[in-house]
N, C-alpha and C. Protein backbone atom coordinates (compact mmCIF):
# COMPACT_ATOMS: atom_id res chain seq x y z
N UNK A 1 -39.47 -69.72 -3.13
CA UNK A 1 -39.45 -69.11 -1.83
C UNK A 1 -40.85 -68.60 -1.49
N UNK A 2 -41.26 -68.72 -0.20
CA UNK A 2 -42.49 -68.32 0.38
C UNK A 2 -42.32 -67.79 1.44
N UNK A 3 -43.42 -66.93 2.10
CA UNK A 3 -43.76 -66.43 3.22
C UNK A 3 -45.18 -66.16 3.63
N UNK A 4 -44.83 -66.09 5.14
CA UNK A 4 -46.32 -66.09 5.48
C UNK A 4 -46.92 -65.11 5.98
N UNK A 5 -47.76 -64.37 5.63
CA UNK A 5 -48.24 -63.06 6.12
C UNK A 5 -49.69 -63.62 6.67
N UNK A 6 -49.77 -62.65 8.17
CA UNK A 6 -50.54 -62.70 9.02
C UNK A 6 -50.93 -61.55 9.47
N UNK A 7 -52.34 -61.27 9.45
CA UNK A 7 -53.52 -59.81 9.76
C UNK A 7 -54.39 -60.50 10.32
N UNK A 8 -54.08 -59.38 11.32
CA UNK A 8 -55.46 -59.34 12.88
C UNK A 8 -56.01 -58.02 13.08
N UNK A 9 -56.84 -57.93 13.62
CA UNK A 9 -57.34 -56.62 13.83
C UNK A 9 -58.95 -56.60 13.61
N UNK A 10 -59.84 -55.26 14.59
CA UNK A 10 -60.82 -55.22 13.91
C UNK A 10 -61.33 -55.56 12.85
N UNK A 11 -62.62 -55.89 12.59
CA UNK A 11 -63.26 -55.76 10.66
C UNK A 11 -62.98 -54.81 10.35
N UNK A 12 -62.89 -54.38 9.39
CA UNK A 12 -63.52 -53.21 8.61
C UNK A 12 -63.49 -53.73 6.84
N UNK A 13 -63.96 -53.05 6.04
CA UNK A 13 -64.27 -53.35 4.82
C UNK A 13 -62.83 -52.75 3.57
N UNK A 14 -62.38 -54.01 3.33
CA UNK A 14 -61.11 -53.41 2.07
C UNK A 14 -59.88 -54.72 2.72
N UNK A 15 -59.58 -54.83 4.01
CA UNK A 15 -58.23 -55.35 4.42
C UNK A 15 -57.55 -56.32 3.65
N UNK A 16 -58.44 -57.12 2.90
CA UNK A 16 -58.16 -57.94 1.93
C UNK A 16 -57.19 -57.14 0.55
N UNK A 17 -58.26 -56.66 0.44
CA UNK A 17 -57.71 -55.67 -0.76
C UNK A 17 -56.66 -55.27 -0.62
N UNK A 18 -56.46 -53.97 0.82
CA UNK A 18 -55.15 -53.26 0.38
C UNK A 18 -53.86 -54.29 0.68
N UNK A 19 -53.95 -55.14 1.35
CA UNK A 19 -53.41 -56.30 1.68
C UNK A 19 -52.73 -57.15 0.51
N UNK A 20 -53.51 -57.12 -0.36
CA UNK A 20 -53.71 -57.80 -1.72
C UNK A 20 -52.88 -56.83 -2.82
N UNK A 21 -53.12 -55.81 -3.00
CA UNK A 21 -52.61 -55.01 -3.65
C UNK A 21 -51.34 -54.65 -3.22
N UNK A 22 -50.80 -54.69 -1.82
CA UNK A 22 -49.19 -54.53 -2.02
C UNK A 22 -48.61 -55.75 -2.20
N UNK A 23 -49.05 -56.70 -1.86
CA UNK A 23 -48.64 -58.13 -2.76
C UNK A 23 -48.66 -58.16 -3.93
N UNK A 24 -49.31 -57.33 -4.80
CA UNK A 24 -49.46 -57.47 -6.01
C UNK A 24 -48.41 -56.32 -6.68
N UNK A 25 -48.29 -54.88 -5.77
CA UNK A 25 -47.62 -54.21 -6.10
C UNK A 25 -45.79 -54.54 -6.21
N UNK A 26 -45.38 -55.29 -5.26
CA UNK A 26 -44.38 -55.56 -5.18
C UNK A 26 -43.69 -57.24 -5.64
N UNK A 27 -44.79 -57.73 -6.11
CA UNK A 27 -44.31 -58.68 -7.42
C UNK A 27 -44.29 -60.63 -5.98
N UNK A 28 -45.01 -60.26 -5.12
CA UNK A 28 -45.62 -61.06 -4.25
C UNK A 28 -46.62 -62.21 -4.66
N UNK A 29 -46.57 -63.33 -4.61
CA UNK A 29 -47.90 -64.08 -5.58
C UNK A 29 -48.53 -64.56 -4.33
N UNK A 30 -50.35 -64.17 -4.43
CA UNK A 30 -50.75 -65.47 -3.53
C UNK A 30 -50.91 -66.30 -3.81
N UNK A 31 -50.75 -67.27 -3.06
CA UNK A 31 -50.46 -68.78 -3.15
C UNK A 31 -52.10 -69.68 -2.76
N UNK A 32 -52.26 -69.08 -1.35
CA UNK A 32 -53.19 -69.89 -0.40
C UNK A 32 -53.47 -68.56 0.32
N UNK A 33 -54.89 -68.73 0.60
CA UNK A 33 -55.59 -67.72 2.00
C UNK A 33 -56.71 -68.32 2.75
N UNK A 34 -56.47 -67.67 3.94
CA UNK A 34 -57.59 -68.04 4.56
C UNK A 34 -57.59 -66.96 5.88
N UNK A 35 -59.64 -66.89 5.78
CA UNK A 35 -59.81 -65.72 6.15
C UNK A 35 -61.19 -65.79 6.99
N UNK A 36 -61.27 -65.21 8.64
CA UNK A 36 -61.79 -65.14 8.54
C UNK A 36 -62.75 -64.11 9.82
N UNK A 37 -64.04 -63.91 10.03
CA UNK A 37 -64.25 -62.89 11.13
C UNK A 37 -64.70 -63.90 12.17
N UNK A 38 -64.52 -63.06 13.43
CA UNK A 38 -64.90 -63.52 14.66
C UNK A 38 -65.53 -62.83 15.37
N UNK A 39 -66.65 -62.43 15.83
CA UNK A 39 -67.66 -61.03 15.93
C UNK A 39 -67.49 -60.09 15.24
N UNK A 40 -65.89 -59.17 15.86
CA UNK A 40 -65.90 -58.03 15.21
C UNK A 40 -64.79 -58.15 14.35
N UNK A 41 -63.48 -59.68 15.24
CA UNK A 41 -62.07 -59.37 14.81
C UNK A 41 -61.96 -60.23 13.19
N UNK A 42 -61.19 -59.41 12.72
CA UNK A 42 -60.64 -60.29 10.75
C UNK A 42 -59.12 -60.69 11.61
N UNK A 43 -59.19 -62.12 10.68
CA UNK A 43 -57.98 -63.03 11.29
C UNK A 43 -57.62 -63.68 9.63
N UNK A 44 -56.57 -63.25 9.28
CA UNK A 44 -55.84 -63.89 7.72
C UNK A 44 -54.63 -64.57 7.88
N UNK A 45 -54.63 -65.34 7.28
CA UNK A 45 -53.16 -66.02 6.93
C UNK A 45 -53.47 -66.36 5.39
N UNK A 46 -51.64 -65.47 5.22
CA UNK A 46 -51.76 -66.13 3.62
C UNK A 46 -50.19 -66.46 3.32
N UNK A 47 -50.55 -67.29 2.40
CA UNK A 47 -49.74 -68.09 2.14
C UNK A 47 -48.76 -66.82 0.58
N UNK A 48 -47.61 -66.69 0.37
CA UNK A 48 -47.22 -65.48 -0.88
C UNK A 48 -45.89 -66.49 -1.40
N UNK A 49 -45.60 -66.47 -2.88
CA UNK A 49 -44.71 -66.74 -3.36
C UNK A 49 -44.14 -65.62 -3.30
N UNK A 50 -42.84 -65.35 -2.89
CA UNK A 50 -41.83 -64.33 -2.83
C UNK A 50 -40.48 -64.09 -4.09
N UNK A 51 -40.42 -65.42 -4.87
CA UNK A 51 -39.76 -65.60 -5.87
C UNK A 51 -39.24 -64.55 -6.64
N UNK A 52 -40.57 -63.56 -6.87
CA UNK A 52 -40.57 -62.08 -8.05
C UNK A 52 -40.73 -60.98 -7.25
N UNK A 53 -40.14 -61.15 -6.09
CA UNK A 53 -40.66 -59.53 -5.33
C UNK A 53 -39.40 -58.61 -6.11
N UNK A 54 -39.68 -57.36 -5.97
CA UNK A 54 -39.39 -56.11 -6.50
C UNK A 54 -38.37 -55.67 -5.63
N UNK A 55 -38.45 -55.62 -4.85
CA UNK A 55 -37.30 -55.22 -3.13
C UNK A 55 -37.63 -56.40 -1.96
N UNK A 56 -36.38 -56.26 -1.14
CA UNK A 56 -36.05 -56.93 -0.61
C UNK A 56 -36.84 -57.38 0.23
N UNK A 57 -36.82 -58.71 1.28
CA UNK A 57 -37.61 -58.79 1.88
C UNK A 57 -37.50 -58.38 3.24
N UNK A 58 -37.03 -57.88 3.70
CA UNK A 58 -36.98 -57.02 4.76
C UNK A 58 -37.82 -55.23 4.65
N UNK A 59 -37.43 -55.01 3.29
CA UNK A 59 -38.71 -53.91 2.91
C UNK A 59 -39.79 -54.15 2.73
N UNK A 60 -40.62 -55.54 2.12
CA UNK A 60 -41.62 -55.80 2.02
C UNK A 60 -42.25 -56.21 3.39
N UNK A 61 -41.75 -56.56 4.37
CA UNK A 61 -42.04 -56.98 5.61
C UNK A 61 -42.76 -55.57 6.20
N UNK A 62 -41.45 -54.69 6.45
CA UNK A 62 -41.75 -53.28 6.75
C UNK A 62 -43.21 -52.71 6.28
N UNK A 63 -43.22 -52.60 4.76
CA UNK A 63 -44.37 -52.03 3.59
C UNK A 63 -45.83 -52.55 4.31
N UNK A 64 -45.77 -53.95 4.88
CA UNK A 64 -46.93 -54.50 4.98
C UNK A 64 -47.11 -54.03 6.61
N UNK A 65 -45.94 -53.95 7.29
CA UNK A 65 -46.11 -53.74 8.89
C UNK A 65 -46.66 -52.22 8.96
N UNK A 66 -46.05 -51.33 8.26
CA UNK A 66 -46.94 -50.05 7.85
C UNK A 66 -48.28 -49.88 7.83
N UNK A 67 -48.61 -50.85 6.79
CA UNK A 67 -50.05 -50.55 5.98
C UNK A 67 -50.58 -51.05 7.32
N UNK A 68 -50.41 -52.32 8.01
CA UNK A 68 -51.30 -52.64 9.63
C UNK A 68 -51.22 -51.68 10.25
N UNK A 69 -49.85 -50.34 10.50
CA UNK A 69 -49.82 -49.94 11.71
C UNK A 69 -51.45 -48.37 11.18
N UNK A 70 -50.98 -47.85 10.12
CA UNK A 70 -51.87 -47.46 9.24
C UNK A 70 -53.60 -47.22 9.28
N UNK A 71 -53.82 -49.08 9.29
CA UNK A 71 -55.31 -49.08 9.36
C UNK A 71 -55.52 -50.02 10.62
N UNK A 72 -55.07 -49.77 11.59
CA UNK A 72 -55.10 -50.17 13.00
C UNK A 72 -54.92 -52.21 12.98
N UNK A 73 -54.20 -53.02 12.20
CA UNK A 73 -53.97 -53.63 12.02
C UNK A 73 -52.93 -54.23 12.24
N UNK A 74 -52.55 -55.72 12.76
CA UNK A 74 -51.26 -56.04 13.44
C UNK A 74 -50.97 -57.08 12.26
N UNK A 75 -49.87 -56.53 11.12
CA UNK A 75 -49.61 -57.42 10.21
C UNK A 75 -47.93 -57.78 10.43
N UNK A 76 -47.87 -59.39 10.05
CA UNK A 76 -46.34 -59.68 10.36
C UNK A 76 -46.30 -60.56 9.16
N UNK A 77 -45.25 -60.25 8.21
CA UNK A 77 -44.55 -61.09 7.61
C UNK A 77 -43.29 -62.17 7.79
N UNK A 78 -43.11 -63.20 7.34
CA UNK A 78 -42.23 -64.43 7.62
C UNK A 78 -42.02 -65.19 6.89
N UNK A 79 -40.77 -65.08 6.74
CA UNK A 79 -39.88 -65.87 5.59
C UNK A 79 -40.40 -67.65 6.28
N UNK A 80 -40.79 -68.44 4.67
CA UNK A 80 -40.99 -69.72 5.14
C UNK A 80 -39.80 -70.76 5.79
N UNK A 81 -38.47 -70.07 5.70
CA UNK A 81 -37.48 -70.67 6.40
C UNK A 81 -37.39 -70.64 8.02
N UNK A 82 -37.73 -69.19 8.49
CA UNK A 82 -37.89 -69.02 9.59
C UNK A 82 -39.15 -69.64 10.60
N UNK A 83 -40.49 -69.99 9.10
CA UNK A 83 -41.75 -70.29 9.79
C UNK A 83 -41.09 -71.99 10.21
N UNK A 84 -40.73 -72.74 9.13
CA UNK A 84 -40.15 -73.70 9.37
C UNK A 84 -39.54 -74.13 10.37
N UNK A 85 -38.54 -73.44 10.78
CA UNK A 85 -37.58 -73.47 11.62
C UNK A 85 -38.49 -73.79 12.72
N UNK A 86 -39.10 -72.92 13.16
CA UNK A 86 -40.10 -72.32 14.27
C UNK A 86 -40.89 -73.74 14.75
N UNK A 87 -41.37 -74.49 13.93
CA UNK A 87 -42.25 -75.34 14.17
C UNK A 87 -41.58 -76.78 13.66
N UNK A 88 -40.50 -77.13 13.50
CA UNK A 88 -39.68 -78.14 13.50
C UNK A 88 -39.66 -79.11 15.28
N UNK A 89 -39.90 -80.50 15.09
CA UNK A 89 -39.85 -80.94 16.40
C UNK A 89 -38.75 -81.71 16.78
């Protein structure tokens, strides 16, 4: 199982990190990232194995929508069933 987490927002220095670290805290694997700035704005997509998370994924969604609302950051998590779905023709 996978999902896809997505961060926008100003630069600033760490987003990776704390980003990284609740993926890591809650048993999240990255898979794939990509990252990158645009004058001022940081734009991520990453790719997370969800397989070993710790709590559910509806809390981990939340955990990460926090940490964006937090450090002025618009983060959304998405189950790869739903990303799927989404972009099916």
């Amino acid at each position: 199982m996978k999902a896809v987490i997505t961060v926008t927002g100003k630069d600033n220095v760490g987003i990776i990190a704390k980003v990284s670290a609740v993926c890591s805290e809650y048993g999240a694997n990255i898979s794939d990232i990509s990252q990158t700035v645009l004058s001022d704005y940081f734009a991520m997509i990453m790719l997370v194995d969800i397989k070993e998370l710790t709590v559910e994924f509806g809390a981990f969604s939340d955990i990460l929508k926090q940490l964006g609302v937090d450090n002025s950051l618009d983060i959304h998590t998405m189950h790869e069933d739903i990303f799927n779905s989404m972009h099916r023709i």
